[in-house]
N, C-alpha and C. Protein backbone atom coordinates (compact mmCIF):
# COMPACT_ATOMS: atom_id res chain seq x y z
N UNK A 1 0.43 -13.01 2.79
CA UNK A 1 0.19 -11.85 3.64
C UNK A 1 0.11 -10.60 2.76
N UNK A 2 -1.04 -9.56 3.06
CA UNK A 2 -1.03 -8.39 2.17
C UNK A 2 0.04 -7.31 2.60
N UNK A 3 0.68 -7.20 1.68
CA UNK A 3 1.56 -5.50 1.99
C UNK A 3 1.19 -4.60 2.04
N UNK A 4 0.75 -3.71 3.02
CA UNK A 4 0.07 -2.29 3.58
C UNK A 4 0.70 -1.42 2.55
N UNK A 5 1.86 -1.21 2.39
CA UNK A 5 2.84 -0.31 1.66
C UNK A 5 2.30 -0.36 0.27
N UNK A 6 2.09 -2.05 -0.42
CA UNK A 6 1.53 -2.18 -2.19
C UNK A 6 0.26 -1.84 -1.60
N UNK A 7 -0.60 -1.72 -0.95
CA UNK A 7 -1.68 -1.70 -0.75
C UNK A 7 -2.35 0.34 -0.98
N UNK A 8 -1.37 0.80 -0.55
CA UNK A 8 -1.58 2.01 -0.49
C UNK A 8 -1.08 2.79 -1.72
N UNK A 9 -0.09 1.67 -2.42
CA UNK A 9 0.34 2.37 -4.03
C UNK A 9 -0.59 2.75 -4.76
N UNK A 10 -1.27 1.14 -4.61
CA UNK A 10 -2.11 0.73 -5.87
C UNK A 10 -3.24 1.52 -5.23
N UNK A 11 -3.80 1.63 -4.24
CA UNK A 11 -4.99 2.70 -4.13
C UNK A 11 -4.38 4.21 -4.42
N UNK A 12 -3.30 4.72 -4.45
CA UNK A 12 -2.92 6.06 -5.41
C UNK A 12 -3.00 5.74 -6.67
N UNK A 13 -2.26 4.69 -7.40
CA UNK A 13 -2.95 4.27 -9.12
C UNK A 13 -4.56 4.32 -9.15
N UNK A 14 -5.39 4.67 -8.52
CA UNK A 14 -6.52 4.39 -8.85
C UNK A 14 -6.67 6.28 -9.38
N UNK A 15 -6.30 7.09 -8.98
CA UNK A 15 -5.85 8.41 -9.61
C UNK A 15 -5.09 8.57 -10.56
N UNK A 16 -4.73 7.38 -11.40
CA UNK A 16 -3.99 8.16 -12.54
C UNK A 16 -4.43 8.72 -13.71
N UNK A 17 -3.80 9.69 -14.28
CA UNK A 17 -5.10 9.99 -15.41
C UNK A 17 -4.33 10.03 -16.72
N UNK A 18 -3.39 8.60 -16.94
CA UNK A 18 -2.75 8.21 -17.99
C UNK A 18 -2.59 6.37 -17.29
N UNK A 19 -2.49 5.68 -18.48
CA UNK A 19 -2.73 4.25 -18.02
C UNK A 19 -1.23 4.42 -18.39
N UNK A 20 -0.80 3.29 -17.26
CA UNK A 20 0.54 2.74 -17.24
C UNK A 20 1.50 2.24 -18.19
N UNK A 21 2.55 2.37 -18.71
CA UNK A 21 3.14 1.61 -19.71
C UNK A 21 2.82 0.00 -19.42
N UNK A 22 2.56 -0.40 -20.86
CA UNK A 22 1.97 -2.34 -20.85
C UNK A 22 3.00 -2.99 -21.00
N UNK A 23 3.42 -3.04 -22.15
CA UNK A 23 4.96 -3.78 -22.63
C UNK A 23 6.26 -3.18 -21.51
N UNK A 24 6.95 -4.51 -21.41
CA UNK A 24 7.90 -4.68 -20.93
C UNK A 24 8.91 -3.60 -21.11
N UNK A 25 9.11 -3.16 -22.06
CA UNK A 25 10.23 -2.48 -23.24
C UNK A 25 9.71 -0.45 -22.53
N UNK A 26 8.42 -0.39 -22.87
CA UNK A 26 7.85 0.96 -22.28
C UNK A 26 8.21 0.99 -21.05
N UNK A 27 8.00 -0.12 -20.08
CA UNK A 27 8.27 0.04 -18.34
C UNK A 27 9.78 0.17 -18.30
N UNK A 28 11.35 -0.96 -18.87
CA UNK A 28 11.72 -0.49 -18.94
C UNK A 28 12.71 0.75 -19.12
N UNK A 29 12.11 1.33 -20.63
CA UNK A 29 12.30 2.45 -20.71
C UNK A 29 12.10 3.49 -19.79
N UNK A 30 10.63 3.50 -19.11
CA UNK A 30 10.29 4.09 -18.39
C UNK A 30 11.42 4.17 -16.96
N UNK A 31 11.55 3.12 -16.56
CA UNK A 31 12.14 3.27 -14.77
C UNK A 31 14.19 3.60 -15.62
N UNK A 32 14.37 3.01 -16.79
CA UNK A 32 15.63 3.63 -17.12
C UNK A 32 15.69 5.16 -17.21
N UNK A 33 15.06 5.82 -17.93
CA UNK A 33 14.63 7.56 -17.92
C UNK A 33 14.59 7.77 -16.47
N UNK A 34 13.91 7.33 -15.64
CA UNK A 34 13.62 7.64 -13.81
C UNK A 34 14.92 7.70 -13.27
N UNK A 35 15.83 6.35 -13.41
CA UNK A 35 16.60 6.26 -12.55
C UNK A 35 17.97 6.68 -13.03
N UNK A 36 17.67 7.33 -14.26
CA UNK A 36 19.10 7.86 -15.42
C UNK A 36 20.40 6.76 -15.45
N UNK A 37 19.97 5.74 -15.96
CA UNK A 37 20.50 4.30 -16.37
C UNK A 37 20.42 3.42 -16.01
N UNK A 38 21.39 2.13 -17.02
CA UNK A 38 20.45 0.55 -17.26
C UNK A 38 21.29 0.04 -15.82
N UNK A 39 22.32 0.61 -14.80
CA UNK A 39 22.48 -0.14 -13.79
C UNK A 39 21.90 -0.18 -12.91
N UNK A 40 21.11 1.60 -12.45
CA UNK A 40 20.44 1.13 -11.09
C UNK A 40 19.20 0.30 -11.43
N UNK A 41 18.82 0.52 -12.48
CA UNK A 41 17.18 -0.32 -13.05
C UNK A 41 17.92 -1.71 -12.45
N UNK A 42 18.83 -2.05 -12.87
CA UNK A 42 19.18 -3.66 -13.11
C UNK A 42 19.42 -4.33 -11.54
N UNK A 43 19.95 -2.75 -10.73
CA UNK A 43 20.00 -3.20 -9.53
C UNK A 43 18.83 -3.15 -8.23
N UNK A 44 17.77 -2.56 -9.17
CA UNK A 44 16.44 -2.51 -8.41
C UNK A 44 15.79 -3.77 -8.61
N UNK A 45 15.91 -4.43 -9.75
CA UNK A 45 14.95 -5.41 -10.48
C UNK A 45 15.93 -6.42 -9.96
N UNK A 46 16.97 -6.73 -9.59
CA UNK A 46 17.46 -7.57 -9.50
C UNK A 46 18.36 -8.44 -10.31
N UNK A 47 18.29 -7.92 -11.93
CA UNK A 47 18.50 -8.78 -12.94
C UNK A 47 20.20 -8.02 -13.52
N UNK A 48 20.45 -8.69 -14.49
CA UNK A 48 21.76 -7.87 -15.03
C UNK A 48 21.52 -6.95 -16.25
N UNK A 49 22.93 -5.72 -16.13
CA UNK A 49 22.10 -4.96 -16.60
C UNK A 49 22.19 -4.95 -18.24
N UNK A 50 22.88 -6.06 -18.61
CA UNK A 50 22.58 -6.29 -20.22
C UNK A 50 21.28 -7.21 -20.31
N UNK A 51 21.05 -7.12 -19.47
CA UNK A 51 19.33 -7.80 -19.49
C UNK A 51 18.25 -6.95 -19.87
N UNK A 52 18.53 -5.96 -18.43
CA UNK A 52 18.12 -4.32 -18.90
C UNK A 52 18.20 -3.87 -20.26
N UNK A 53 19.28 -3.90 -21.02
CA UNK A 53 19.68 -3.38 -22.15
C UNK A 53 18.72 -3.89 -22.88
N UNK A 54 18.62 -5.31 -23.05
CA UNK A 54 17.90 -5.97 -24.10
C UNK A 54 16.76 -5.83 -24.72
N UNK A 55 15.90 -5.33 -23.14
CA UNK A 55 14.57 -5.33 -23.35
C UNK A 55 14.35 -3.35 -23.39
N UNK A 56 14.85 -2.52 -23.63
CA UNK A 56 15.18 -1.15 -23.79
C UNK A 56 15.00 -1.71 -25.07
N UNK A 57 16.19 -2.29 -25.43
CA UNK A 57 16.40 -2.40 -27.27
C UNK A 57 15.27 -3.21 -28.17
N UNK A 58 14.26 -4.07 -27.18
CA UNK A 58 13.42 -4.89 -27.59
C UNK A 58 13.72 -6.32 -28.23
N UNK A 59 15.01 -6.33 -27.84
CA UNK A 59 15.23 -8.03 -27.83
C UNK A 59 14.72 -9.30 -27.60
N UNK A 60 14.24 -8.59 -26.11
CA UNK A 60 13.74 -9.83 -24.94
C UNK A 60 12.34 -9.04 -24.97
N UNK A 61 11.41 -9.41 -24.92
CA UNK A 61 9.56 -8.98 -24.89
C UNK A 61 9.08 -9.58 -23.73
N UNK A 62 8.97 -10.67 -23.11
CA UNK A 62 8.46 -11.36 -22.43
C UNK A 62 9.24 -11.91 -20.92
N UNK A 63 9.01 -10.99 -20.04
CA UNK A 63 9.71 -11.64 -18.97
C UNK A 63 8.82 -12.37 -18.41
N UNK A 64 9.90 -13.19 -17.51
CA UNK A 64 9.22 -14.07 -16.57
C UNK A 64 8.70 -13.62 -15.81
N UNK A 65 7.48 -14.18 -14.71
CA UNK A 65 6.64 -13.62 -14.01
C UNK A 65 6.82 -13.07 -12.88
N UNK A 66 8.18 -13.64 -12.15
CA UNK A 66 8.29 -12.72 -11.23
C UNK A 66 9.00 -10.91 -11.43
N UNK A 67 9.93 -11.50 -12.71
CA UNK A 67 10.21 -10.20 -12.93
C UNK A 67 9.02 -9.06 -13.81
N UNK A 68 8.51 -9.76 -14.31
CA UNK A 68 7.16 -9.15 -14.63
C UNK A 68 6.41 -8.44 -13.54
N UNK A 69 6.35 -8.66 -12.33
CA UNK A 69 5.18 -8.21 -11.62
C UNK A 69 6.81 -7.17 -10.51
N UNK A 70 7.52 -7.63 -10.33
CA UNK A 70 8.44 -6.69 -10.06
C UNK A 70 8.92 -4.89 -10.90
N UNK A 71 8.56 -5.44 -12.23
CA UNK A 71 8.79 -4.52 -13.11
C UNK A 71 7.33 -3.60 -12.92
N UNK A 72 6.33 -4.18 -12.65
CA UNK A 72 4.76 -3.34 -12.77
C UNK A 72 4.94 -2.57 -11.41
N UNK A 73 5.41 -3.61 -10.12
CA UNK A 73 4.88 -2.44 -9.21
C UNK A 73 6.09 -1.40 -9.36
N UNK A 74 7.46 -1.63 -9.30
CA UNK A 74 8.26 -0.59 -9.56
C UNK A 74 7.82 0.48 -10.63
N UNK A 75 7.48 0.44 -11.68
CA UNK A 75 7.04 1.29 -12.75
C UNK A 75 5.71 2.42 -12.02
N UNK A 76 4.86 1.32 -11.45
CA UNK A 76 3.64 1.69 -10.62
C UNK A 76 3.85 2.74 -9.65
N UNK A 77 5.03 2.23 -8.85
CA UNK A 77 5.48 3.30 -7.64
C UNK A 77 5.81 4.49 -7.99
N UNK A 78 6.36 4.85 -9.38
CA UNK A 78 7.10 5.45 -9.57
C UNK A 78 6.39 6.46 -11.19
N UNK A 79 5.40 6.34 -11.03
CA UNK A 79 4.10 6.99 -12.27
C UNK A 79 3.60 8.07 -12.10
N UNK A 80 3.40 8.94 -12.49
CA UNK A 80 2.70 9.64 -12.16
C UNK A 80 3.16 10.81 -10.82
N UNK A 81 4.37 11.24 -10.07
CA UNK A 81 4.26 11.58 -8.79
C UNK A 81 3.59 12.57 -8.38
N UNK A 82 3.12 13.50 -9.29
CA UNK A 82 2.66 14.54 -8.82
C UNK A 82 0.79 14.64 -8.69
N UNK A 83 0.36 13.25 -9.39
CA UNK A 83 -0.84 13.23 -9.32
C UNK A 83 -1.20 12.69 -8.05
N UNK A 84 -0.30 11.15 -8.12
CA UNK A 84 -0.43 11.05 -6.73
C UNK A 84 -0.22 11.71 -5.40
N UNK A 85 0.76 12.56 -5.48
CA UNK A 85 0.88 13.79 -3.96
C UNK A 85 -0.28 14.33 -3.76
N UNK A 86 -0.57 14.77 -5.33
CA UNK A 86 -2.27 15.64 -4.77
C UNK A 86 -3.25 14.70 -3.96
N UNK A 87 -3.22 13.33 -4.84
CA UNK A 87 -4.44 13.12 -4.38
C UNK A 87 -4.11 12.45 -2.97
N UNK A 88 -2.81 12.52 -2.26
CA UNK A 88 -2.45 12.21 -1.42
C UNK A 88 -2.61 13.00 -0.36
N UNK A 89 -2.58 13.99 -1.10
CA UNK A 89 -2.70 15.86 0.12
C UNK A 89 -4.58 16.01 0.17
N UNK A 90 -5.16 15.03 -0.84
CA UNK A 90 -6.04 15.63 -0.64
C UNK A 90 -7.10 14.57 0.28
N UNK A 91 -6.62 13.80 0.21
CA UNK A 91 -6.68 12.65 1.62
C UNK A 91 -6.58 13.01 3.23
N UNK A 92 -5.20 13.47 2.98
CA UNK A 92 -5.03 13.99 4.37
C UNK A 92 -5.42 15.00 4.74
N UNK A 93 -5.82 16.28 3.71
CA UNK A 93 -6.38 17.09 4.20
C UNK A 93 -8.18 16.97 4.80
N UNK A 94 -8.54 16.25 3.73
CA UNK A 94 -10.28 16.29 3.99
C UNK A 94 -10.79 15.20 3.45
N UNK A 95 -10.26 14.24 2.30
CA UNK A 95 -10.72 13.30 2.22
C UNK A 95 -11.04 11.98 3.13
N UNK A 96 -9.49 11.82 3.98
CA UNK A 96 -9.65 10.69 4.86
C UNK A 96 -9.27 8.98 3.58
N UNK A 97 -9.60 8.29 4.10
CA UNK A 97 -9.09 6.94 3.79
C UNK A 97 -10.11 5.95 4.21
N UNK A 98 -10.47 5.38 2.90
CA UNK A 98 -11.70 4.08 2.93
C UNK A 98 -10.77 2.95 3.56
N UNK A 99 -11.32 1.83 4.37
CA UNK A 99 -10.73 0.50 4.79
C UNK A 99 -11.34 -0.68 4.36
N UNK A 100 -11.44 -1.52 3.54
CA UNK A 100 -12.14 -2.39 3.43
C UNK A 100 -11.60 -3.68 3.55
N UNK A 101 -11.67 -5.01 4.55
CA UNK A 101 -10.24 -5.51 5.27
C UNK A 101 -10.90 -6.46 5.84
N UNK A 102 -10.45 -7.61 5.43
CA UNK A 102 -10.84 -9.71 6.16
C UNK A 102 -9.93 -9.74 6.31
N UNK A 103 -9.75 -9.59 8.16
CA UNK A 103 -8.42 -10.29 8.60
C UNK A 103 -9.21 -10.11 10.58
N UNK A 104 -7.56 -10.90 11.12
CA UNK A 104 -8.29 -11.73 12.44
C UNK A 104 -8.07 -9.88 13.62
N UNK A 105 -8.88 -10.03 14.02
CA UNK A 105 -8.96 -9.00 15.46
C UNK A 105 -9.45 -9.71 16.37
N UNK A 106 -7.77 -9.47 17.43
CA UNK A 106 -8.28 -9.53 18.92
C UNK A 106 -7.72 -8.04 19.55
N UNK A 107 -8.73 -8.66 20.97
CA UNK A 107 -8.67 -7.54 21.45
C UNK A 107 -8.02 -7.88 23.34
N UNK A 108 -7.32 -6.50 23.50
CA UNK A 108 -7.10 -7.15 25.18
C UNK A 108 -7.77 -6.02 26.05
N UNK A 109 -9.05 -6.37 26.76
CA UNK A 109 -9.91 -6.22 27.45
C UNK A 109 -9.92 -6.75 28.71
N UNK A 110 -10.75 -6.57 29.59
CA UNK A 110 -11.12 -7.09 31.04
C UNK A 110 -11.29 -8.63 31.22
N UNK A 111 -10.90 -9.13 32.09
CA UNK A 111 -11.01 -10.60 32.13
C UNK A 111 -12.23 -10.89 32.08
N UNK A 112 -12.95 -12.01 31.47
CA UNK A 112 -13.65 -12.40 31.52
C UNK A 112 -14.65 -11.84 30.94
N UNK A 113 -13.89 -11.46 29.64
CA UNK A 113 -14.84 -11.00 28.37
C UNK A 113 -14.29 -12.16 27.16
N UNK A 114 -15.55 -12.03 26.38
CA UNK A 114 -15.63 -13.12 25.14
C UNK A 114 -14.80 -12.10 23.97
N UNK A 115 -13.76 -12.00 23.94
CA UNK A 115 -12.90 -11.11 22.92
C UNK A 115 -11.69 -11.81 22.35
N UNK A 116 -12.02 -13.48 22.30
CA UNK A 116 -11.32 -14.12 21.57
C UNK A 116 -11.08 -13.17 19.86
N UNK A 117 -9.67 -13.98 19.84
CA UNK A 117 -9.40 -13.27 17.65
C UNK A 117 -10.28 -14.13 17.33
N UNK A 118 -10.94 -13.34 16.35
CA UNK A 118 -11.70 -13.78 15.18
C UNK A 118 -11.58 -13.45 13.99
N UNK A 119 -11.82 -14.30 12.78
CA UNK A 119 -11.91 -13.04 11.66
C UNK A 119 -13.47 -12.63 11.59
N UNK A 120 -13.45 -11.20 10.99
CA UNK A 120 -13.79 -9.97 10.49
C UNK A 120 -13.86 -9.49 9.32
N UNK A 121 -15.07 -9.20 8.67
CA UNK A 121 -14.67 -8.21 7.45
C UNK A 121 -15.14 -6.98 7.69
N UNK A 122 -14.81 -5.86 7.81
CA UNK A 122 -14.96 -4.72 7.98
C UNK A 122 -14.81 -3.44 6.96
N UNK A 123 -16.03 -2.71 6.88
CA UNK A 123 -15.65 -1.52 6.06
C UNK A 123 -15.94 -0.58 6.80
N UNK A 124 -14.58 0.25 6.58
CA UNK A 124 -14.65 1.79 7.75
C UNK A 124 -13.66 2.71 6.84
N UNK A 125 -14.72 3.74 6.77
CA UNK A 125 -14.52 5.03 6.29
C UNK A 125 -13.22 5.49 8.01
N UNK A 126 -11.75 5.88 7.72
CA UNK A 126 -11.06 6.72 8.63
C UNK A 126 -10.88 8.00 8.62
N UNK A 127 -11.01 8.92 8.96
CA UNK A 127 -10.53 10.36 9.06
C UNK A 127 -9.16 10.93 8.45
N UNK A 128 -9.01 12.40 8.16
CA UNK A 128 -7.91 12.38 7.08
C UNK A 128 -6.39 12.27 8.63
N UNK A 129 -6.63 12.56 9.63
CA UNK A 129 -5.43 11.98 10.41
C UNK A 129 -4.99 11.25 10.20
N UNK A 130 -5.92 10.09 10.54
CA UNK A 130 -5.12 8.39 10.00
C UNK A 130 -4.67 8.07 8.62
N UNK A 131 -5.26 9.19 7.54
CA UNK A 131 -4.49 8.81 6.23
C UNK A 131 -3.41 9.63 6.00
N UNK A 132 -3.03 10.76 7.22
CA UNK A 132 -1.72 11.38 7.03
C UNK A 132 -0.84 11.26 7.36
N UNK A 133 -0.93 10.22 8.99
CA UNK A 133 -0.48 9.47 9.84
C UNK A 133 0.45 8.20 8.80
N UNK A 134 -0.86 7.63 8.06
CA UNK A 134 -0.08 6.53 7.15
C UNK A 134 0.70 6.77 6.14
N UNK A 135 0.58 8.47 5.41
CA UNK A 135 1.26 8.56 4.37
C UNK A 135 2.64 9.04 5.08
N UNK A 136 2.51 9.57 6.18
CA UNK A 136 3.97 10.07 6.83
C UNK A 136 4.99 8.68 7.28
N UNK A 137 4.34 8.08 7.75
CA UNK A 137 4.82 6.84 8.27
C UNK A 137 5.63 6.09 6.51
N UNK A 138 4.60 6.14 5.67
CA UNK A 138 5.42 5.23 4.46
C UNK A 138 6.40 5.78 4.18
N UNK A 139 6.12 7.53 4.05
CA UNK A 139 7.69 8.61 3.25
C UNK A 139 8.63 7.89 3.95
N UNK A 140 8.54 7.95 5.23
CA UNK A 140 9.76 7.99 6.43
C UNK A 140 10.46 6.50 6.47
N UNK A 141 9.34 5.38 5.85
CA UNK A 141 10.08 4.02 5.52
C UNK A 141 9.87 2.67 6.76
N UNK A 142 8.60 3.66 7.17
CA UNK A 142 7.93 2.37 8.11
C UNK A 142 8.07 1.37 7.87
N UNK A 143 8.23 0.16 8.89
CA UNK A 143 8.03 -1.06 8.47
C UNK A 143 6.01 -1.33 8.56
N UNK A 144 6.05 -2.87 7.93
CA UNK A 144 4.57 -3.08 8.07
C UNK A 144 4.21 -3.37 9.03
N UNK A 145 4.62 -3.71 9.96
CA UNK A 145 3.99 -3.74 11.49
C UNK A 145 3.49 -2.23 11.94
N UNK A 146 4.20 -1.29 11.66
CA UNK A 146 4.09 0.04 12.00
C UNK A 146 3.03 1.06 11.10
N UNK A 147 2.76 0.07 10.11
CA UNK A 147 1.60 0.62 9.02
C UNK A 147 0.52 0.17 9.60
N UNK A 148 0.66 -1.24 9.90
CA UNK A 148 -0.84 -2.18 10.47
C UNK A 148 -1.41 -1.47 11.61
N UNK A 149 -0.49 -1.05 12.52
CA UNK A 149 -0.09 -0.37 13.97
C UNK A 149 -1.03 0.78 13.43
N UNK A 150 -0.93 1.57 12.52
CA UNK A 150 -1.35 2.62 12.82
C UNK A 150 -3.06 2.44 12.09
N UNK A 151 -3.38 1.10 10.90
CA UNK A 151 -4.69 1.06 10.66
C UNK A 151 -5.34 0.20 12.15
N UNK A 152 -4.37 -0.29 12.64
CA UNK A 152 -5.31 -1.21 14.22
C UNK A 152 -5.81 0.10 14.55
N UNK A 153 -5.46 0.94 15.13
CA UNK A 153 -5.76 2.28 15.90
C UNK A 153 -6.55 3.05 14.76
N UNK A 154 -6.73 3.36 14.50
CA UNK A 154 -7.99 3.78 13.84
C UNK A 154 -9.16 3.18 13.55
N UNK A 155 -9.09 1.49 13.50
CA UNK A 155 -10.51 0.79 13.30
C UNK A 155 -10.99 0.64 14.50
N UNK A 156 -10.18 0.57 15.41
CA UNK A 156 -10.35 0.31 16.83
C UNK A 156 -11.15 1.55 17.25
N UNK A 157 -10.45 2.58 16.84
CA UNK A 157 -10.96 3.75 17.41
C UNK A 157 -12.42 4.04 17.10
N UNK A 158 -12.45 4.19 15.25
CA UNK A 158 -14.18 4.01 14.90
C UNK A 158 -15.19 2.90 14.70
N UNK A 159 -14.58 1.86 14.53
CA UNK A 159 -15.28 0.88 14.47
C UNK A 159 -15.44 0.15 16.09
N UNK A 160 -14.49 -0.27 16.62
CA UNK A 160 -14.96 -1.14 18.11
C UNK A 160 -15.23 -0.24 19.08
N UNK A 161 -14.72 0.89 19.38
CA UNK A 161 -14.62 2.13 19.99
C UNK A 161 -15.88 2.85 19.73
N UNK A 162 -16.36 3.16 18.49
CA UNK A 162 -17.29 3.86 17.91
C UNK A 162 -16.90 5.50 18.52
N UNK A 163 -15.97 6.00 18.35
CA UNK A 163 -15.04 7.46 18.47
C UNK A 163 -15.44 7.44 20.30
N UNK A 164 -15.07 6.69 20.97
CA UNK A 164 -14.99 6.68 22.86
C UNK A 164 -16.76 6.53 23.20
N UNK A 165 -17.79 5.96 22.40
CA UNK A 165 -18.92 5.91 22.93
C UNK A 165 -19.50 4.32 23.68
N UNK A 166 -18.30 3.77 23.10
CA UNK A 166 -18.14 1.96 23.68
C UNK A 166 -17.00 1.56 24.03
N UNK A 167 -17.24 0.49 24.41
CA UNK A 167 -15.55 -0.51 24.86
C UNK A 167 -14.19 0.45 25.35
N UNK A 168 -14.84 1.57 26.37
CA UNK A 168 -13.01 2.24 26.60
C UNK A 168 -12.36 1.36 27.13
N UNK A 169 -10.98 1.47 26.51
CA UNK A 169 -10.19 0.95 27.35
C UNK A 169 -9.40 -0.37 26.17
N UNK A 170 -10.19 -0.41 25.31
CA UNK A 170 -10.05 -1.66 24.50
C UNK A 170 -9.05 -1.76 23.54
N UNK A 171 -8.05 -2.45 23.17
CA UNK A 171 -6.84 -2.52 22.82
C UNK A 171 -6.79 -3.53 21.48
N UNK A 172 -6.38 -3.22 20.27
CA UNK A 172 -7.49 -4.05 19.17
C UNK A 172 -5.97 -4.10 18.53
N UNK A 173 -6.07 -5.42 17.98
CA UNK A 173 -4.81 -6.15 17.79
C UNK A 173 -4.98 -6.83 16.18
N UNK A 174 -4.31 -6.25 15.22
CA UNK A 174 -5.02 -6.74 13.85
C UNK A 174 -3.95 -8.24 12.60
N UNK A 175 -4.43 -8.63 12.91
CA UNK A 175 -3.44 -9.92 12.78
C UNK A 175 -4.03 -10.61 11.10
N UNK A 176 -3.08 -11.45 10.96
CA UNK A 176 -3.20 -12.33 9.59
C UNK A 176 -4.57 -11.94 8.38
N UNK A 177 -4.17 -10.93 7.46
CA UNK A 177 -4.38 -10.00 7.34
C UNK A 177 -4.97 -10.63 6.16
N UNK A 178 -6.22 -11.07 5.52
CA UNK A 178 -7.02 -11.98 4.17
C UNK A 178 -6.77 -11.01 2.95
N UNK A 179 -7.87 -10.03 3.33
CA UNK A 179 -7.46 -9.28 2.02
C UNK A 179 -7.55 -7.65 2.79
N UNK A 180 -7.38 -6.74 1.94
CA UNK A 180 -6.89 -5.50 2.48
C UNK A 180 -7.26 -4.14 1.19
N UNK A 181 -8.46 -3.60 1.12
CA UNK A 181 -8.44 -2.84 -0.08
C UNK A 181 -8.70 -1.09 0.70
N UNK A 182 -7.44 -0.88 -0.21
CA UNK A 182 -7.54 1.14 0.99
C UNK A 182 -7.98 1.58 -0.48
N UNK A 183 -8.89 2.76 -0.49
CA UNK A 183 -9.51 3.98 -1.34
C UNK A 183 -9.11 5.59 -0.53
N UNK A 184 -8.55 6.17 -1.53
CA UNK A 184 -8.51 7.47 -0.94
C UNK A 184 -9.04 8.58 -2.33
């Protein structure tokens, strides 16, 4: 299942205008400096924190993969913040939010309409509401139902809806979610 929440990181990394620390040891260094020591790192990552230590000191080089990809998006989340706000403000102000998204939509309509779920691939440009809507919703610690919740209502709105010129009334339900790529 895709995470709306990594989904919307990694489309703010697409604004960075310094590439990420690579090595293990740089990241981290990096989230130790962030979080001003090797315990909360150890207690974010999960691991212990002379583990932490090790790879600070360059002992250990090579983690395993889950902590590997734990260590990227944490480092990821946490890069850059002020580039990302802009280009976050500048979303919601006038940019708006690209959708590009294979996953199943149904819809609940009038009886005896053909509006079985299907999958869908869809690309829809949203308005900067719905991308301020979503960035308020993540600050505040939405769950992903409540992220999906708020991209259903906006594809619904321009895409099946076409902004109230079709289907009023139509209630668009966005389920098992293939792939999921947001641009802002």
């Amino acid at each position: 299942m895709v995470d709306i929440g990594d989904t919307l990181d990694e489309a703010a990394a697409e604004h960075f205008t310094r590439p990420l620390p690579k090595s293990a040891q740089a990241q981290m260094r990096f989230l130790v400096r962030q979080l001003k020591g090797t315990r909360p790192v150890a207690e974010l990552l999960g691991i212990s924190q002379r583990t932490v230590e090790r790879y600070v000191k360059g002992q250990l080089k090579r983690p395993r993969r889950d902590l590997a990809d734990r260590l990227t998006a944490e480092t990821r989340r946490r890069w850059q913040p002020r580039v990302r706000d802009r280009a976050r403000q500048q979303a919601a102000a006038t940019g708006g939010i690209f959708v590009s998204t294979r996953a199943r939509f149904g819809f609940t309509a009038a009886p005896g309409t053909t509006d079985d779920p299907r999958v869908r691939h869809i690309n829809q440009a949203l308005p900067p509401e719905y991308a301020a809507r979503l960035f308020a919703a993540q600050d505040a610690g939405a769950t992903e139902r409540q992220l999906r919740d708020i991209l259903a209502e906006g594809l619904g709105e321009l895409y099946f809806r076409d902004a109230g010129r079709r289907a009023r009334g139509l209630a668009v339900e966005f389920t098992d979610i293939e792939q999921l790529e947001l641009g802002f």
